[in-house]
Protein backbone atom coordinates (compact mmCIF):
# COMPACT_ATOMS: atom_id res chain seq x y z
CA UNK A 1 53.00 67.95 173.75
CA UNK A 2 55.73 66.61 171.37
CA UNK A 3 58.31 64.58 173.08
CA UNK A 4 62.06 65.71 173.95
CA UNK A 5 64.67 65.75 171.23
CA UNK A 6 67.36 63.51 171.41
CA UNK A 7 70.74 64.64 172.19
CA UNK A 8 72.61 65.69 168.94
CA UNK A 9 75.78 63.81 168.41
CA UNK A 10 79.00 64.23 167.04
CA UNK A 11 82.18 62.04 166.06
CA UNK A 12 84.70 64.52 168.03
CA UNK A 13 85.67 62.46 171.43
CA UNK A 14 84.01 63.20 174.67
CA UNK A 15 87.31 62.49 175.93
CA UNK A 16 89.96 64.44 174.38
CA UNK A 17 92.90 64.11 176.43
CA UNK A 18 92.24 60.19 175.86
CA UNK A 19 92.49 60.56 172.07
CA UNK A 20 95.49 63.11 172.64
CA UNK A 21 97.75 60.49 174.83
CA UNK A 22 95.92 57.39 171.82
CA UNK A 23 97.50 59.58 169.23
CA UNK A 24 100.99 59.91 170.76
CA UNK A 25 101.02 56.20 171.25
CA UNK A 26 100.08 55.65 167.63
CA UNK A 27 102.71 58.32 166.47
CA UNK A 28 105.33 56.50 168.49
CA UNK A 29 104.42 52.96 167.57
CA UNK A 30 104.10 53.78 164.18
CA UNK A 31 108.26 55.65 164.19
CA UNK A 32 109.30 52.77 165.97
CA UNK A 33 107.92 50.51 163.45
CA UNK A 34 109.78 52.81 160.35
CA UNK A 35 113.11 52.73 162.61
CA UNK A 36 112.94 49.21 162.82
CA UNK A 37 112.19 47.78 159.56
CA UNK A 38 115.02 46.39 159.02
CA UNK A 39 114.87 43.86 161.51
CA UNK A 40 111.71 42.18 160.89
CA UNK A 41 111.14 40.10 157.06
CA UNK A 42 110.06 41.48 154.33
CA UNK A 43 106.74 39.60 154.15
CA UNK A 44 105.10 37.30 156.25
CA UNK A 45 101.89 35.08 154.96
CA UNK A 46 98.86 36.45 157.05
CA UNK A 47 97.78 33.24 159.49
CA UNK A 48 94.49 31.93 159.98
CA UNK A 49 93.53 33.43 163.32
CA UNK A 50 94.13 37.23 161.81
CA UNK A 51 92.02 36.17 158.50
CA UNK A 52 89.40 35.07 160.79
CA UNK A 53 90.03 38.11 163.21
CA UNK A 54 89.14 40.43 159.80
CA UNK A 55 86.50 38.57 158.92
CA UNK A 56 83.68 39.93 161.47
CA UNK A 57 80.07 41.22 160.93
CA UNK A 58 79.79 44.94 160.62
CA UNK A 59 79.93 47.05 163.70
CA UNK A 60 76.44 48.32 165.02
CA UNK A 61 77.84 49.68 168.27
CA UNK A 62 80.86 51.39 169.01
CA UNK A 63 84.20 49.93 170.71
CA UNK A 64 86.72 51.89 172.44
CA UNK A 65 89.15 53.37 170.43
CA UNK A 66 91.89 51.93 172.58
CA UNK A 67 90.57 48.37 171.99
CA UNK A 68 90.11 49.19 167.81
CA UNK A 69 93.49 50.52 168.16
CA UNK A 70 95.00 47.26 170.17
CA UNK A 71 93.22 45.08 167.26
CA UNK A 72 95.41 46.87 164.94
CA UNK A 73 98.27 46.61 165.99
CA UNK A 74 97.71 42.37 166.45
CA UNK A 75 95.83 41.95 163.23
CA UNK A 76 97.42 44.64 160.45
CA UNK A 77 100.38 46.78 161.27
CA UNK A 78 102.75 42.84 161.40
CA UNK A 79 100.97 42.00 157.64
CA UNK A 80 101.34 44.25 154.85
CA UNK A 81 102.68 43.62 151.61
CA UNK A 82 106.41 44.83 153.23
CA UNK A 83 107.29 47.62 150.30
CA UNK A 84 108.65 50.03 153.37
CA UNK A 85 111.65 46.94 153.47
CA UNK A 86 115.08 47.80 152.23
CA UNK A 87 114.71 44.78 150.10
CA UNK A 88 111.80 44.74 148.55
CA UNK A 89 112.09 45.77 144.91
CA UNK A 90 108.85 43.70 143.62
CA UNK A 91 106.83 45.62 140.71
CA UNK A 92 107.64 49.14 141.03
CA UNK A 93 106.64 51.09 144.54
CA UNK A 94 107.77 53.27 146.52
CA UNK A 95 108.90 52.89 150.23
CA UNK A 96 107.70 56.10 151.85
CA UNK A 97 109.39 58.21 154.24
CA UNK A 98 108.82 59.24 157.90
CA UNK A 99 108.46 63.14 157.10
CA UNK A 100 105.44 62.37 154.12
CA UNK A 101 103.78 60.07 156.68
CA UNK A 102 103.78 63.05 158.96
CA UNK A 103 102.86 65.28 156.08
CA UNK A 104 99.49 62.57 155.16
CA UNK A 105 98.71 62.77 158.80
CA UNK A 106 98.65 67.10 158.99
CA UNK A 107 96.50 67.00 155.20
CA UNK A 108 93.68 64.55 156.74
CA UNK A 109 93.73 66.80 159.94
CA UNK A 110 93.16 69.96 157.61
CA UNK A 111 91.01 67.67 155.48
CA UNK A 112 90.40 70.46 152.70
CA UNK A 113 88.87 69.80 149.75
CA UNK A 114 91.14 70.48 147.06
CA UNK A 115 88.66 71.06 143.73
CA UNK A 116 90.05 74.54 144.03
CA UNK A 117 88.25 77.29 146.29
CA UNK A 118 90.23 80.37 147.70
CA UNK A 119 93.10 78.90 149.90
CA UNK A 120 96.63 77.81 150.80
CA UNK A 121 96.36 74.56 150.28
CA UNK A 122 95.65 75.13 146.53
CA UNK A 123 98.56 77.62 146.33
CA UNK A 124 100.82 74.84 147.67
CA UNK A 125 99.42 72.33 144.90
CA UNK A 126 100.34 75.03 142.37
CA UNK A 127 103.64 75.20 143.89
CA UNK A 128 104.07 71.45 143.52
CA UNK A 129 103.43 71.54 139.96
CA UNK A 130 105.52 74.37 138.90
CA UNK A 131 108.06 72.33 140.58
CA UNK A 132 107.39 69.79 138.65
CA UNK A 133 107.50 71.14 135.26
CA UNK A 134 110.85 72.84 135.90
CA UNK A 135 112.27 69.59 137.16
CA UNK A 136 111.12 67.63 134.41
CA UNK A 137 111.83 70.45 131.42
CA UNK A 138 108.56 71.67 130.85
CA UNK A 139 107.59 75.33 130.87
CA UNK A 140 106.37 77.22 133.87
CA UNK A 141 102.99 77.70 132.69
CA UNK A 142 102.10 73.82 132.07
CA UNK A 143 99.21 72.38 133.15
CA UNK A 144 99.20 69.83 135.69
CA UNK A 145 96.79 67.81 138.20
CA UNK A 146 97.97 65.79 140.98
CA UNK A 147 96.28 62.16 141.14
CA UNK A 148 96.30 58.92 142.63
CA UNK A 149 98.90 57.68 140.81
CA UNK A 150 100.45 56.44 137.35
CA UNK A 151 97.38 54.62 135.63
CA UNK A 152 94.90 57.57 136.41
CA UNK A 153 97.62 60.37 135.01
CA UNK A 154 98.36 58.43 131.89
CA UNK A 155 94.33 58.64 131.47
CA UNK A 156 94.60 61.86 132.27
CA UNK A 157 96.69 62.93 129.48
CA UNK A 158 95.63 60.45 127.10
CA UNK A 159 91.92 61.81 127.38
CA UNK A 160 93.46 65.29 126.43
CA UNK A 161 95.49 63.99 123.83
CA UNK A 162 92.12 62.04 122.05
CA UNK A 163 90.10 65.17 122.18
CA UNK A 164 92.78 67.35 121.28
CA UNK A 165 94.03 65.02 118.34
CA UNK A 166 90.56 63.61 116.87
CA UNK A 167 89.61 66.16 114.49
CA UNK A 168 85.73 66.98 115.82
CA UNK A 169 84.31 67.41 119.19
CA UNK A 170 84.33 64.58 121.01
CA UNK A 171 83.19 65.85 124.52
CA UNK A 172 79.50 67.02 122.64
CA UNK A 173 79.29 64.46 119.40
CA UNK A 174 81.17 61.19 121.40
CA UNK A 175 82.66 58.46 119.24
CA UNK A 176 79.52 57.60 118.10
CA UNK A 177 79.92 59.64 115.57
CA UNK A 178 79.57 57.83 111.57
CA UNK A 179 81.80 58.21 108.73
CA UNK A 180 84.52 58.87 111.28
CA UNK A 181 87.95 57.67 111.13
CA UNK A 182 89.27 55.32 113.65
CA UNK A 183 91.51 56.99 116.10
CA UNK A 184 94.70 55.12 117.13
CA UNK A 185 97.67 55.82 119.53
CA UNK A 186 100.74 54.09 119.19
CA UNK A 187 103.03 52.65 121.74
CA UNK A 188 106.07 49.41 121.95
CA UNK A 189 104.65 46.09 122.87
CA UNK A 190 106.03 46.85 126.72
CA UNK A 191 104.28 50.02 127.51
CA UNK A 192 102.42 49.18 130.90
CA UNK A 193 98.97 47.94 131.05
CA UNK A 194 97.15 51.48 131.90
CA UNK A 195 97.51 52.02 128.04
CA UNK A 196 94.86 49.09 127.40
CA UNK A 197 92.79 50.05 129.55
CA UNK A 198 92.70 53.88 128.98
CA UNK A 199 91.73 52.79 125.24
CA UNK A 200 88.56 51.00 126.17
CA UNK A 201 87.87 53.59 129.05
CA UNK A 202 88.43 56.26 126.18
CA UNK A 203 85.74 54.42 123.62
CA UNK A 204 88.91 53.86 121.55
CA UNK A 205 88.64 50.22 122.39
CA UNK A 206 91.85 47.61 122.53
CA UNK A 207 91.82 47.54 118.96
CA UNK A 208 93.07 51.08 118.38
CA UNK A 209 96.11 50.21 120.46
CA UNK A 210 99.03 49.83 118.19
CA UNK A 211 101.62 47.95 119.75
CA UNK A 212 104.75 48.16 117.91
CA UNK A 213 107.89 45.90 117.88
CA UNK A 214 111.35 46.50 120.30
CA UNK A 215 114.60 45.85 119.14
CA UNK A 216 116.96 43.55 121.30
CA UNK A 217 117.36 46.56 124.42
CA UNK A 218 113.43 46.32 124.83
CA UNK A 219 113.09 50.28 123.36
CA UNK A 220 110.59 50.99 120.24
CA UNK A 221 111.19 50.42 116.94
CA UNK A 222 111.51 54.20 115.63
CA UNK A 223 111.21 52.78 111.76
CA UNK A 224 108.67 50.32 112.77
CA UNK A 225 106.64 52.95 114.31
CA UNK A 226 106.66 55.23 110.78
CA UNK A 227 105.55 52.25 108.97
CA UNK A 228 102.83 51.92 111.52
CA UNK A 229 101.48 55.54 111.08
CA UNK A 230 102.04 55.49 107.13
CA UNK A 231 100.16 52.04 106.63
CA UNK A 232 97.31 53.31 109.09
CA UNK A 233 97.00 56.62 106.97
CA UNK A 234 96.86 54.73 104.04
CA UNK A 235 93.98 52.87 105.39
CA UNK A 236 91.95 55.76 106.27
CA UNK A 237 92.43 56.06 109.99
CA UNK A 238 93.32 58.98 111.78
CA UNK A 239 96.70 58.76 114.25
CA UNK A 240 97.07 60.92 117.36
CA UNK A 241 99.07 60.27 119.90
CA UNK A 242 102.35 57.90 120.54
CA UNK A 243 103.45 57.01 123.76
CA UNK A 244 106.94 57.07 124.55
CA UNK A 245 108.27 55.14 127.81
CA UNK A 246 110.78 56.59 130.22
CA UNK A 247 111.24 53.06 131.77
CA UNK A 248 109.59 50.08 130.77
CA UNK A 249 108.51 47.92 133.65
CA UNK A 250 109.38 45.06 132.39
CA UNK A 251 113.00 45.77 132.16
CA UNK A 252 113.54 49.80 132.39
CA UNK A 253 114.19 50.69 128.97
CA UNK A 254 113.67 54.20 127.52
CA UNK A 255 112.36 54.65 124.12
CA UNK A 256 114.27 56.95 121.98
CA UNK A 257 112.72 60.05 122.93
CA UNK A 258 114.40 62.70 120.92
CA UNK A 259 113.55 60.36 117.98
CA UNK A 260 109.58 59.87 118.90
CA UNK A 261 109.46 63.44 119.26
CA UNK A 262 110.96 64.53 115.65
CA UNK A 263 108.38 61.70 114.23
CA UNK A 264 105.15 63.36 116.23
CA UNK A 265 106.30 66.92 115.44
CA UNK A 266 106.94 65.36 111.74
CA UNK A 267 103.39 63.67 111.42
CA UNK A 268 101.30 66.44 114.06
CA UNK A 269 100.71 63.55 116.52
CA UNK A 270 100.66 64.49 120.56
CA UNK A 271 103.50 62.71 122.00
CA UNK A 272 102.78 61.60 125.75
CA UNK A 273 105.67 60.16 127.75
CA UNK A 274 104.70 57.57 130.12
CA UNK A 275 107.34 58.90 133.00
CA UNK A 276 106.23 56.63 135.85
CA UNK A 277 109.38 56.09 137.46
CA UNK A 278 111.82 56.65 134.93
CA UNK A 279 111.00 60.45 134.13
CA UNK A 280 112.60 61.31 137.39
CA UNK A 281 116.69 59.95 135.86
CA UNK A 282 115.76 63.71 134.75
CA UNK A 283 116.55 64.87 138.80
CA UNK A 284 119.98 62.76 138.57
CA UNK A 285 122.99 64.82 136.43
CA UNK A 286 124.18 61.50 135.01
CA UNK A 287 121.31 59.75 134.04
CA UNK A 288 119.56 62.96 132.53
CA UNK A 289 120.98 62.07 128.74
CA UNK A 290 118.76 58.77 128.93
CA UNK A 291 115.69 60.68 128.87
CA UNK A 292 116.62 63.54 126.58
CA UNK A 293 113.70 64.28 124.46
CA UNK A 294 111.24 63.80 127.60
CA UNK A 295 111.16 67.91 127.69
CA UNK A 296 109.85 67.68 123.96
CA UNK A 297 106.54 65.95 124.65
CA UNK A 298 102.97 67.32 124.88
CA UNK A 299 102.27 65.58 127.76
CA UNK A 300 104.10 63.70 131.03
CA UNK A 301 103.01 61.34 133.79
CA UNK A 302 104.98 60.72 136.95
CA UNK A 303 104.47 58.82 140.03
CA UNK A 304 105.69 60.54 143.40
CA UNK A 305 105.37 57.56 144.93
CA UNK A 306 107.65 55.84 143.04
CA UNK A 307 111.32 57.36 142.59
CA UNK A 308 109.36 60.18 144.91
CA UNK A 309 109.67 58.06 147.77
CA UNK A 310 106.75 59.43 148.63
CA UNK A 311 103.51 57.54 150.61
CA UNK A 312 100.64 56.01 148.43
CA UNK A 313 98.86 57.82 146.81
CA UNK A 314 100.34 60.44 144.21
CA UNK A 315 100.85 60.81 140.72
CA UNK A 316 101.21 63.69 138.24
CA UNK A 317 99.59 64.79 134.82
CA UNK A 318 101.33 67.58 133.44
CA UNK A 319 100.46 68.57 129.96
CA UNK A 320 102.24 71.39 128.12
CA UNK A 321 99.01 73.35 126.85
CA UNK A 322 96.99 74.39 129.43
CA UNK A 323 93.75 74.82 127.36
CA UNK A 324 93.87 71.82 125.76
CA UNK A 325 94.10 70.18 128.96
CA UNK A 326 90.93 72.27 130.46
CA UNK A 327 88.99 72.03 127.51
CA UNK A 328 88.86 68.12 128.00
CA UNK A 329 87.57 68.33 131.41
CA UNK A 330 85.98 71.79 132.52
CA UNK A 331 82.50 71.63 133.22
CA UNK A 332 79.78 73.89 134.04
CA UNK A 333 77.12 74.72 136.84
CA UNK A 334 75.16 77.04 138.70
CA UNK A 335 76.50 75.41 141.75
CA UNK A 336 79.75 75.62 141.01
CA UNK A 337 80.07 79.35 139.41
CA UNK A 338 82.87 81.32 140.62
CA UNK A 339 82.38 84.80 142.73
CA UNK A 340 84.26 87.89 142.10
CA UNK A 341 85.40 87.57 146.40
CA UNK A 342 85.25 85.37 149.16
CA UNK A 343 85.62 81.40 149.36
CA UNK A 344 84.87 80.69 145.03
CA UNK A 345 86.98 83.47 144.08
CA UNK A 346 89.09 81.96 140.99
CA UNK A 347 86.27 78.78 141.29
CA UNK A 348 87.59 75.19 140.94
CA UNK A 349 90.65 74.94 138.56
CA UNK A 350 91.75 71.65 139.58
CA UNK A 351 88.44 69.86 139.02
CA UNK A 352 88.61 71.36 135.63
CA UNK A 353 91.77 69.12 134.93
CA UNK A 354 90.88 65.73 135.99
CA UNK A 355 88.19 62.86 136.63
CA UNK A 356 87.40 64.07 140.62
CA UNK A 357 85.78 67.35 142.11
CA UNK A 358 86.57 65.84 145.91
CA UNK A 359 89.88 65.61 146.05
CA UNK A 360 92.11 65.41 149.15
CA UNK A 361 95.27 67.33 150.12
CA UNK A 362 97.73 64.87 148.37
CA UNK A 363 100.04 67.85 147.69
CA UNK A 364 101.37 68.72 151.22
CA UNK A 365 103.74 65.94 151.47
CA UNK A 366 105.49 66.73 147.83
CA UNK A 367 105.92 70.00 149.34
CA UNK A 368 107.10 69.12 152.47
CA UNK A 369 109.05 66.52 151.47
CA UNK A 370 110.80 68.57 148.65
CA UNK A 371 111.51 71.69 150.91
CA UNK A 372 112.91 69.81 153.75
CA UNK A 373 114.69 67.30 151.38
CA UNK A 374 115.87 69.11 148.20
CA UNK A 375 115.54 67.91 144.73
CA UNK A 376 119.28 67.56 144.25
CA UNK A 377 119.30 64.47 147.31
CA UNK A 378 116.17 62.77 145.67
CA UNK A 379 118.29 62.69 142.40
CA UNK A 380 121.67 61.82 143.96
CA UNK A 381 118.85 58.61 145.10
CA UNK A 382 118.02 57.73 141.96
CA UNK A 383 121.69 57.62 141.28
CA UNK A 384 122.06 55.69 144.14
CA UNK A 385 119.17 52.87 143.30
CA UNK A 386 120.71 52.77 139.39
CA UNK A 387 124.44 52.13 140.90
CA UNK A 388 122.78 49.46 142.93
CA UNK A 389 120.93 47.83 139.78
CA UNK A 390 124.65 47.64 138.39
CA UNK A 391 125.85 45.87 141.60
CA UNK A 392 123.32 43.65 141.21
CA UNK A 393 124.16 42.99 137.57
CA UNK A 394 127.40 42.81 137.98
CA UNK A 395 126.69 40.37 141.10
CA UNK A 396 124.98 37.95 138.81
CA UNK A 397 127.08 37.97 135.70
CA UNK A 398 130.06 36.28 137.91
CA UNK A 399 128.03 33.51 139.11
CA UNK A 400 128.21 30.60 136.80
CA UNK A 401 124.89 29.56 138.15
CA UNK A 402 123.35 33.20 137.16
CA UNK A 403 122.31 34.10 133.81
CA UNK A 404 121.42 37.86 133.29
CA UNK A 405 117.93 38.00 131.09
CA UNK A 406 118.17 41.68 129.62
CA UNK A 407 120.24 44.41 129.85
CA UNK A 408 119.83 46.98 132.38
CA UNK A 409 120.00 50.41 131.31
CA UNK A 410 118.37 51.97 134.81
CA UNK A 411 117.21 50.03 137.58
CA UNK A 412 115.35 47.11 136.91
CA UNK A 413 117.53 43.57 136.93
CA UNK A 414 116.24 40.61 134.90
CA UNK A 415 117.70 37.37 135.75
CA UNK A 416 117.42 33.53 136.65
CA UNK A 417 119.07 30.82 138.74
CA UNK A 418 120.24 28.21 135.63
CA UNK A 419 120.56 24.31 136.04
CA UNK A 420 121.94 22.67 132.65
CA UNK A 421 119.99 19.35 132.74
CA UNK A 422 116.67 20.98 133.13
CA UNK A 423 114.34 21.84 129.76
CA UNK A 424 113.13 25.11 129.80
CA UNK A 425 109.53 24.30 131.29
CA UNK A 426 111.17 22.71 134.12
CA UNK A 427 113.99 25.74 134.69
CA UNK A 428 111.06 28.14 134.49
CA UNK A 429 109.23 26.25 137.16
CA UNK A 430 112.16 26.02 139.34
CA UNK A 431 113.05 30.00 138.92
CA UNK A 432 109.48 30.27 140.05
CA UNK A 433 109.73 27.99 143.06
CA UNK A 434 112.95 29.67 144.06
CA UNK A 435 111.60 33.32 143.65
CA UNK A 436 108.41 31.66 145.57
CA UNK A 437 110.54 30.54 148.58
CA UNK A 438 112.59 33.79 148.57
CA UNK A 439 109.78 35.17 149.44
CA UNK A 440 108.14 33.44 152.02
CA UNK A 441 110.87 32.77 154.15
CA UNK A 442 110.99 37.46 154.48
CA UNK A 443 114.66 37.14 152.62
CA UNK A 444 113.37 39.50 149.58
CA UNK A 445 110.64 40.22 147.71
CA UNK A 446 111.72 40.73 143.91
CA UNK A 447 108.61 40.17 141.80
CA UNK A 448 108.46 38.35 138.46
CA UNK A 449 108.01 38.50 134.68
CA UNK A 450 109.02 35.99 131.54
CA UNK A 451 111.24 37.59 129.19
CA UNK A 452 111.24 35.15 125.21
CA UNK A 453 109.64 32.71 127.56
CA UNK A 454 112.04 32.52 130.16
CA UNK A 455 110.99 33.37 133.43
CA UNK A 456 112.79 36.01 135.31
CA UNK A 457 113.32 37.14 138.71
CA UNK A 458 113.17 40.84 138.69
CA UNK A 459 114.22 43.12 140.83
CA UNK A 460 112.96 46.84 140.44
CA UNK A 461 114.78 49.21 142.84
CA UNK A 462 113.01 52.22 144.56
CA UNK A 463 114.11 52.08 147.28
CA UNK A 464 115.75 53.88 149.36
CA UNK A 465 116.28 52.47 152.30
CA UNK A 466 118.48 49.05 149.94
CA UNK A 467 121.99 48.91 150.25
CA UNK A 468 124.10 46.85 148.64
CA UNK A 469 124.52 44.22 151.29
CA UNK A 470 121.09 43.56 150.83
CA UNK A 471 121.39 43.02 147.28
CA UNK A 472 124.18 40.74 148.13
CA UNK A 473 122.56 38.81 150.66
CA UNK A 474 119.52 38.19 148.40
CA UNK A 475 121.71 36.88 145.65
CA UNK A 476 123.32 34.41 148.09
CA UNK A 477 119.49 33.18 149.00
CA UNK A 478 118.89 32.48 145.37
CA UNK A 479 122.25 30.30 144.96
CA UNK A 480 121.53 28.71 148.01
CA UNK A 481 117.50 28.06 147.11
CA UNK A 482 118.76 27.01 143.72
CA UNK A 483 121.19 24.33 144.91
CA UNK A 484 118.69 23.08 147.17
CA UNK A 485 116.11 22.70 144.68
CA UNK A 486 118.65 20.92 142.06
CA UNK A 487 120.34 18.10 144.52
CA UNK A 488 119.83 15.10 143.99
């Protein structure tokens, strides 16, 4: 006679009402710790006891919630990189907002899986991307997939532009292909990173990366860029896409849009706008003119966790022509066919657009956030962080000790303590020591970058939680660092 089966198990509690009163604790902890950001520093160096605390063998047994929970709050919740502070502005992130951290919390109870299938939570991602186009110019029937962020959308669209641009069928021959000319995309010598490595992820390789020249305000060089394309044709190769930036991360410039779009329509290029942050001046009525020409391109992407304000992780590919955009991703299989009714019916549209099939519920809090909030306050934000970048700038320009490094056309401030008797290797290394201490004593966290070899505090703003006493209050660190640093 066999033996008895073991009882079958499950990860739902036993105990309910003890998770219930757990998750009202970790809902109130977790408001008290937005209310109160304020009052604790921006960052804090992680100490050797919580290093060692997270350094433990993996769990065979289980542990009381409770206790997990307790172990949290000690070891993580007091350490994270501090980008909910009003003044952090390092890189460029977002700061989140109480209602989206809701929002995340109601998706991963629903936990849907969003390839597509027959339900509301894909009619609210459709929502969110109609939204989209009409706030950024581009016609109600654009395509669009929401992913995890900036780097992944700019794939996105740069995948669609490659196929839709190279002149043969690249999803069934590859770029294997002989006698082929090289394809190349063009973009300035600041567009971001993600462009490098979409190239080699694309087979294009670095190589077919043309990085053209900026003039003195860090945007493109429109006649550079036509000598580019004419000396490449002239070579043989075959030119499909330029990338336009709506905000540089280096310093926030904005290409001349209108301009890159007259030269792609010109030469029958696809002309992708790298929107990250920057696409969203579009939201703001004065700052709209500075991306004029965005509404023009073939192709957009956009963080929501950037000048969103949203929670980690969302971004936005939205590319004008809906087929091109399927055709570069839409796979087939028995086990994914559509059915005329029930749970397939209209099959999986969003895994047709994009690099995932599981994909999680990232839409609710854009739609959550946007309904409760209203476009027209996220804009007057963005207005808000820009007329804080010019506080800022103004800030430094009347401090002898203050030298501004670039101009600052949106929101990102360049600039550096100065110290006359010091050679530039040695005033670089003491800008770096004073960002350095800045940072570790929780003032502010501005990040970094060198600008013609000077190296630059920089302070990107999206946030919205800074005002301008905080701006103030970090510049008065700096002076004070600086003079510290310099006595003799």
């Amino acid at each position: 006679m066999k033996g008895a089966q073991p009882p079958e198990e499950t990860l739902d509690p036993a105990d309910w009402d003890g998770l219930r009163a757990l998750g009202h604790r970790m809902l109130d902890d977790m408001i008290d710790y937005l209310q109160g950001v304020r009052d604790r520093p921006v960052w804090r160096p992680v100490p050797a006891a919580t290093r060692a605390a997270l350094d433990e063998p993996t769990p065979r047994g289980s542990t009381d919630p409770v206790e997990v929970y307790r172990q949290f709050r000690e070891h993580v919740l007091p350490y994270p990189n501090g980008n909910i502070h009003p003044r952090f502005w390092g890189w460029v992130m977002g700061t989140g907002t109480p209602l989206a951290m809701l929002a995340d919390m109601l998706a991963s109870g629903m936990n849907p899986h969003l390839a597509g299938y027959d339900q509301a939570p894909a009619l609210v991602e459709r929502q969110v991307i109609r939204w989209m186009a009409d706030l950024l110019g581009f016609p109600g029937d654009s395509s669009g997939v929401l992913v995890s962020g900036g780097t992944v959308a700019n794939l996105v669209c740069l995948a669609v532009a490659r196929n839709a641009g190279a002149g043969f069928d690249v999803r069934a021959e590859g770029l294997q292909r002989p006698n082929t000319p090289r394809l190349l995309v063009y973009g300035s010598s600041e567009t971001h990173s993600w462009s490098q490595k979409a190239c080699e992820l694309l087979g294009l390789g670095d190589g077919a990366l043309r990085r053209v020249p900026v003039d003195e305000e860090y945007r493109v060089e429109v006649e550079a860029l036509r000598r580019a394309i004419a000396e490449d044709r002239a070579a043989g190769h075959r030119p499909f896409c330029v990338i336009g930036n709506a905000g540089t991360v280096n310093t926030g410039a904005t290409d001349d849009l209108e301009a890159l779009a007259s030269i792609c329509r010109q030469e029958g290029l696809w002309f992708h706008v790298d929107g990250a942050f920057g696409a969203f001046a579009a939201l703001a009525p004065s700052l709209r003119a500075a991306v004029s020409g965005m509404e023009r391109a073939d192709s957009i992407a956009v963080d929501l966790h950037k000048w969103g304000y949203l929670p980690f992780e969302v971004g936005l590919a939205l590319v004008r022509n809906p087929e091109a955009h399927r055709a570069t991703f839409a796979t087939s299989s028995r086990y994914l066919d559509a059915t005329p009714r029930g749970i397939v019916a209209g099959g999986f549209p969003f895994a047709d657009l994009g690099l995932q099939l599981s994909r999680g519920f990232r839409a609710l809090k854009v739609w959550m956030s946007l309904k409760a909030q209203g476009a027209d306050l996220w804009g007057r934000l963005v207005e808000q962080n820009v007329a804080q970048a010019g506080h800022l700038r103004e800030r430094v320009l009347r401090e002898p000790r203050l030298e501004l490094l670039a101009p600052v056309p949106l929101n990102i401030v360049c600039f550096r303590y100065v110290a006359p008797e010091l050679d530039p290797a040695a005033l670089n290394a003491l800008n770096e020591e004073i960002l350095l201490r800045v940072q570790e004593q929780g003032i502010a966290v501005p990040s970094s970058t060198v600008l013609d070899g000077r190296f630059a505090l920089r302070v990107a703003i999206t946030n919205h939680r800074s005002r301008r006493e905080d701006f103030d209050l970090f510049v008065d660190a700096v002076l004070a660092t600086g003079a510290e640093l310099t006595a003799d």
